[in-house]
Protein backbone atom coordinates (compact mmCIF):
# COMPACT_ATOMS: atom_id res chain seq x y z
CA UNK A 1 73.43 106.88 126.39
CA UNK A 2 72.94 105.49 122.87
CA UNK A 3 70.16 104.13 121.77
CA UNK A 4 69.39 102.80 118.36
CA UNK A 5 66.72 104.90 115.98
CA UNK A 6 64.78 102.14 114.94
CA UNK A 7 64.69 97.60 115.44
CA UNK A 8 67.32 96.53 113.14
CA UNK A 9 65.23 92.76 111.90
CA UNK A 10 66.87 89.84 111.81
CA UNK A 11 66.71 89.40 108.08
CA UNK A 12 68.91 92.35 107.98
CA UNK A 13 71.07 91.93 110.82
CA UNK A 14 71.49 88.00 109.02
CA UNK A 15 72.48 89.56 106.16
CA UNK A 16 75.02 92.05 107.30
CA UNK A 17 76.89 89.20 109.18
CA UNK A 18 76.51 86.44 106.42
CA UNK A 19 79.32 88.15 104.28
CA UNK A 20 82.00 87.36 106.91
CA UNK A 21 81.69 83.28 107.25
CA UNK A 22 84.05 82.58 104.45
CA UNK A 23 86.88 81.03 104.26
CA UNK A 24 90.09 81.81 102.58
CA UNK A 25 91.35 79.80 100.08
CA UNK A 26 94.35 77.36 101.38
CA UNK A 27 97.62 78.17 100.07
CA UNK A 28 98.10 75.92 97.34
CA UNK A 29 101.42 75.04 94.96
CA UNK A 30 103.19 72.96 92.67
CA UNK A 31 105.37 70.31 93.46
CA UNK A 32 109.10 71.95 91.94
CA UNK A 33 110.31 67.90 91.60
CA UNK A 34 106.89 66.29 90.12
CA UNK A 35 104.42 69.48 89.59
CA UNK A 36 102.03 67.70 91.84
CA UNK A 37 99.89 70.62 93.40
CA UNK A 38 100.70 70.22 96.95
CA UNK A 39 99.85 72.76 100.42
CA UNK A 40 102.80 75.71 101.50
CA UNK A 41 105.06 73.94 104.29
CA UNK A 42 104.17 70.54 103.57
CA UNK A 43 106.07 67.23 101.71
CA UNK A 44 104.42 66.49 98.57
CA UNK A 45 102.56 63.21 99.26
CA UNK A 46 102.97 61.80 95.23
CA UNK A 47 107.43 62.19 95.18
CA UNK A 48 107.81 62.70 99.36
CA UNK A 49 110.05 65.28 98.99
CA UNK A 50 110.24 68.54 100.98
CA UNK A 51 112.88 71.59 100.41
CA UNK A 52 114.90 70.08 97.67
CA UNK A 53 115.14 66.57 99.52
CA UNK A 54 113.51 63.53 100.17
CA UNK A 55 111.44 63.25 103.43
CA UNK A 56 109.03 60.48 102.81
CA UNK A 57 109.36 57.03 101.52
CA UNK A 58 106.76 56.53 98.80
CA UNK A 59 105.71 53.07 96.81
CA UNK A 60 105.33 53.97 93.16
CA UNK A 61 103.06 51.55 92.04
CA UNK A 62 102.40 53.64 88.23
């Protein structure tokens, strides 16, 4: 049966595992119609458009 050498302390079992918690960075790109920077699979919330047409109806108020 295995048993570990030696008590691994928390400080170092804390820091082994504290590496691992981040999160990845949401894919994020520009707007091809307004250059807006918008999220991947999503209608741009400034023009409302989404694949080349309009999806959303949005006031401009500029």
């Amino acid at each position: 049966m295995a048993v570990p050498r030696a008590r691994i302390s928390k400080q170092r079992r804390d820091k082994r595992r504290s590496a691992n918690w981040k999160l990845a960075l949401p894919g994020v790109s520009k707007c091809p119609k307004c250059g807006e920077p918008v999220l991947s699979h999503r209608a741009c919330k400034a023009c409302g458009t989404y694949n080349g047409r309009e999806v959303i109806k949005v006031n401009e108020e500029k």
